[in-house]
Each structure stands twice: as structure tokens, then as C-alpha cells.
PDB file of N, CA and C in Angstrom:
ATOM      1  N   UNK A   1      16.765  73.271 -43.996  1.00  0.00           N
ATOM      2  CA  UNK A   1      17.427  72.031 -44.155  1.00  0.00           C
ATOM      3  C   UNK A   1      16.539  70.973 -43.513  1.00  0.00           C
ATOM      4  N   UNK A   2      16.130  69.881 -43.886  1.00  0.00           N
ATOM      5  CA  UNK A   2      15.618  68.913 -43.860  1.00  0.00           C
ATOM      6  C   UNK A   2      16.588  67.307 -43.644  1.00  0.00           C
ATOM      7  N   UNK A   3      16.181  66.733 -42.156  1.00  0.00           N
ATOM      8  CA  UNK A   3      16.726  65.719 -42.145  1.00  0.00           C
ATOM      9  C   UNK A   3      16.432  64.946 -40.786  1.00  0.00           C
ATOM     10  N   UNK A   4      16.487  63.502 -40.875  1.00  0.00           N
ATOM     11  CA  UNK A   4      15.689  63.257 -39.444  1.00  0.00           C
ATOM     12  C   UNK A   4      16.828  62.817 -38.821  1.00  0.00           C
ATOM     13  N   UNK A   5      17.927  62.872 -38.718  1.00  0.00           N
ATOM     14  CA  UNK A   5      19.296  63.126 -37.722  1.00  0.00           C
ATOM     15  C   UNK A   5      19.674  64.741 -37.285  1.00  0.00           C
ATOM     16  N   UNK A   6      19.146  64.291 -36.122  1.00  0.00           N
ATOM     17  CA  UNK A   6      18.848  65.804 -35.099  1.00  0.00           C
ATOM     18  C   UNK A   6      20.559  66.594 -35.160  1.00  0.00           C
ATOM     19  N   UNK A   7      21.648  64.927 -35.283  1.00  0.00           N
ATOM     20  CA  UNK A   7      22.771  65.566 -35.080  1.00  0.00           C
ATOM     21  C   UNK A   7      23.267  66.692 -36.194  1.00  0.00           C
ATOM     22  N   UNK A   8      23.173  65.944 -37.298  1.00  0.00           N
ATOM     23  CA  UNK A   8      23.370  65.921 -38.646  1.00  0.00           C
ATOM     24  C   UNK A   8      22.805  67.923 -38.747  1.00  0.00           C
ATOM     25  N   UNK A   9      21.687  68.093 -38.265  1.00  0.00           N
ATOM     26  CA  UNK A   9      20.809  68.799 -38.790  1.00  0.00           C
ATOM     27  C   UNK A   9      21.320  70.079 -38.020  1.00  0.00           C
ATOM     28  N   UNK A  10      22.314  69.474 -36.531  1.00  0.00           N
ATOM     29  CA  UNK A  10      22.631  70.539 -35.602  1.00  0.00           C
ATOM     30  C   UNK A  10      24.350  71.153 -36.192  1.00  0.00           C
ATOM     31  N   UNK A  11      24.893  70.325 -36.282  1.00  0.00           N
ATOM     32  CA  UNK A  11      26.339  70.146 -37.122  1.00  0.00           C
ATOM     33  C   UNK A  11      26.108  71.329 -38.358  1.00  0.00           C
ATOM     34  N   UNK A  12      25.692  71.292 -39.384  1.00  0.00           N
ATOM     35  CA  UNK A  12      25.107  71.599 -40.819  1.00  0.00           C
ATOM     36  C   UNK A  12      24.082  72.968 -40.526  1.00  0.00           C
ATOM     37  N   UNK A  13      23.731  72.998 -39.421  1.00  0.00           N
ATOM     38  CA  UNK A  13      22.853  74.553 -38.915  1.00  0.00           C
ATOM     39  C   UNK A  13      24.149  75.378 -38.760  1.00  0.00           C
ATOM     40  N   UNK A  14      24.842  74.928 -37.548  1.00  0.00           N
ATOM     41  CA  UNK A  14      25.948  76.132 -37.313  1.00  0.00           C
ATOM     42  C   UNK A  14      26.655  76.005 -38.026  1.00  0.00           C
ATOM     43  N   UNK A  15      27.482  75.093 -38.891  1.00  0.00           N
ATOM     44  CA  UNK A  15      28.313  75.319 -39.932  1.00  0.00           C
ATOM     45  C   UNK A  15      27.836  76.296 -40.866  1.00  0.00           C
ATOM     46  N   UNK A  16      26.983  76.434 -41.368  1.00  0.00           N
ATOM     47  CA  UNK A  16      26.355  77.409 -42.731  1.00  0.00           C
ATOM     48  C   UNK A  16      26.018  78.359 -41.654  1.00  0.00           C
ATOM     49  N   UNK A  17      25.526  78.873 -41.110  1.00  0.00           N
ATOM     50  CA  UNK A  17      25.429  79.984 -39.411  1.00  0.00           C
ATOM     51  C   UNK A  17      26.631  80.611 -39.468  1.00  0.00           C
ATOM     52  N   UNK A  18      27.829  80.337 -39.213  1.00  0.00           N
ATOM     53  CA  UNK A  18      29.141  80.627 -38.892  1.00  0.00           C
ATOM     54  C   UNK A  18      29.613  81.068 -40.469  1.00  0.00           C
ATOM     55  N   UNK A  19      29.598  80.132 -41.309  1.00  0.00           N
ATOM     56  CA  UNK A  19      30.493  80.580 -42.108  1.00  0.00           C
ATOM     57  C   UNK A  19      29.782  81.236 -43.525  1.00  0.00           C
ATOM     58  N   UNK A  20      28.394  81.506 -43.487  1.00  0.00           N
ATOM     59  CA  UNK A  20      27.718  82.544 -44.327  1.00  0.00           C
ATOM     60  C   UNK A  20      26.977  83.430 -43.931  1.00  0.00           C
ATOM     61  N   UNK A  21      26.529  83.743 -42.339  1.00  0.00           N
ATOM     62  CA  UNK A  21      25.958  84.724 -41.644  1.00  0.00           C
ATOM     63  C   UNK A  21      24.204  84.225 -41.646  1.00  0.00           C
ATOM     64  N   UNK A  22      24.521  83.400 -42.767  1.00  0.00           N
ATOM     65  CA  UNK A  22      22.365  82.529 -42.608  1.00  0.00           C
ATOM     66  C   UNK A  22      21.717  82.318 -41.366  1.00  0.00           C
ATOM     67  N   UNK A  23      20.634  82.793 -41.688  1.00  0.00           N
ATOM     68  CA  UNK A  23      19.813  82.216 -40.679  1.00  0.00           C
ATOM     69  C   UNK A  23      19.304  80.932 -40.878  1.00  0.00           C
ATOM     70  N   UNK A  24      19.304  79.396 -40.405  1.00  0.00           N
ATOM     71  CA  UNK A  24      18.985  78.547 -41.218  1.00  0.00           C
ATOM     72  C   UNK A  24      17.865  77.554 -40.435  1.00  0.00           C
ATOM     73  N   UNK A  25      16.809  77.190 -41.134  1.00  0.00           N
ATOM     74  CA  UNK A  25      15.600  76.581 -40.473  1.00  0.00           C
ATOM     75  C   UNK A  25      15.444  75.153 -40.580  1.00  0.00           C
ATOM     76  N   UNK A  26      15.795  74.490 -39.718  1.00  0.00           N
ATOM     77  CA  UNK A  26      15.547  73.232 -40.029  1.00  0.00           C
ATOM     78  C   UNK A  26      14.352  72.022 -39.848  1.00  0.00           C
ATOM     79  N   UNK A  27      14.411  70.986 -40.190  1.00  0.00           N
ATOM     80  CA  UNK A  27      12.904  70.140 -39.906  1.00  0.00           C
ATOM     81  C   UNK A  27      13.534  68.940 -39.754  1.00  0.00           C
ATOM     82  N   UNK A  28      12.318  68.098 -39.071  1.00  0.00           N
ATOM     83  CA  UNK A  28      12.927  66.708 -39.055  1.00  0.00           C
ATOM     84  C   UNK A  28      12.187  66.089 -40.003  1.00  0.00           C
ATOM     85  N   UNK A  29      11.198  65.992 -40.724  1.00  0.00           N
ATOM     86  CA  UNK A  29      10.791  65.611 -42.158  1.00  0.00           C
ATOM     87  C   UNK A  29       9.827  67.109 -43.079  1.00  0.00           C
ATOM     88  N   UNK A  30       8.784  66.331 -43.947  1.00  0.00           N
ATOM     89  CA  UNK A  30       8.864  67.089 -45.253  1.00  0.00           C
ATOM     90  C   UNK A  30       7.875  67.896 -44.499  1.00  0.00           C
ATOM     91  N   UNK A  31       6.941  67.122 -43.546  1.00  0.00           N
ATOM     92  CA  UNK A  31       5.759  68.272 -43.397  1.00  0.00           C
ATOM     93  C   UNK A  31       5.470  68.898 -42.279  1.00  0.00           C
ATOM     94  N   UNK A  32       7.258  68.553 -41.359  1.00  0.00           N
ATOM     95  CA  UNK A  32       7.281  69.606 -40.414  1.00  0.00           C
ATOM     96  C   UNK A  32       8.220  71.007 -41.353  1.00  0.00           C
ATOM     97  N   UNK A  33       9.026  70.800 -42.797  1.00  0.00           N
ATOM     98  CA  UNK A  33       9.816  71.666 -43.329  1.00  0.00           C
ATOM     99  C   UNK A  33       8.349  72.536 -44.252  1.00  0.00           C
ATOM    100  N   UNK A  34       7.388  72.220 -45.491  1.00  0.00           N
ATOM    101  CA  UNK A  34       6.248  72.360 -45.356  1.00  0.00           C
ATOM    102  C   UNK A  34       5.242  73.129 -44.062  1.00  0.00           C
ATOM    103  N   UNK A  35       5.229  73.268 -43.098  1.00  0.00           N
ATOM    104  CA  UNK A  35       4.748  73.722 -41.932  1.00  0.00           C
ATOM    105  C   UNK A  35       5.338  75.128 -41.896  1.00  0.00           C
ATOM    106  N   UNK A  36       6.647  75.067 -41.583  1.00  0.00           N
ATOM    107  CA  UNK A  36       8.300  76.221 -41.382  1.00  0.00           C
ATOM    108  C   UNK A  36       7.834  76.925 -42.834  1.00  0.00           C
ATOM    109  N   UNK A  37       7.944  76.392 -43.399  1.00  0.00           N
ATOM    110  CA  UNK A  37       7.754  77.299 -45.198  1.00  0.00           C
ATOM    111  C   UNK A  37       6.355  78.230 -45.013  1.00  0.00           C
ATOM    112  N   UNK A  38       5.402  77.903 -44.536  1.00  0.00           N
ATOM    113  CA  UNK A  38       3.914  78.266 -44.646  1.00  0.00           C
ATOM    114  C   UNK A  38       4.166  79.719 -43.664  1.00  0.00           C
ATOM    115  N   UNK A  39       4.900  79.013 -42.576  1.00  0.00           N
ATOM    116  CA  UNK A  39       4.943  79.977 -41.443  1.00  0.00           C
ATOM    117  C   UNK A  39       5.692  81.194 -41.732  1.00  0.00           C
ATOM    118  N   UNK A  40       6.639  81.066 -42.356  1.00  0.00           N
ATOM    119  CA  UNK A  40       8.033  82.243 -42.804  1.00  0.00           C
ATOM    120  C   UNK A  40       7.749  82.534 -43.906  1.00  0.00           C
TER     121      UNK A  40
END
């Protein structure tokens, strides 16, 4: 998930966490999410 509201991004991590068992990776723009993709 991609978004530069840290809150937004923390809210929307554990929600999908909790209620689908995901592991979920987030970024604060495209080419720190780009970076995360390369790495995983």
C-alpha cells in the first residue's frame, strides 16, 4: 500500500492485517514502494 499519510497507511495496514491474515507492505511514495517490490 502506497501513501504519504503515515496515519492513513498505519490505520489501512492493521485493518487488512486483522481482518484477512495479510502481511501488508507499505511505502510513503512510488520509489520507496518500487524499492519494497525489488526487495520481496
Amino acid at each position: 500500500m502506497v501513501d504519504d499519510e503515515e496515519t492513513i497507511l498505519d490505520i489501512f495496514k492493521e485493518y487488512l492485517e486483522f481482518a484477512s491474515n495479510y502481511t501488508v507492505l507499505t511505502a510513503a511514495d512510488g520509489l520507496e514502494a518500487l524499492e519494497i517490490i525489488k526487495r520481496e
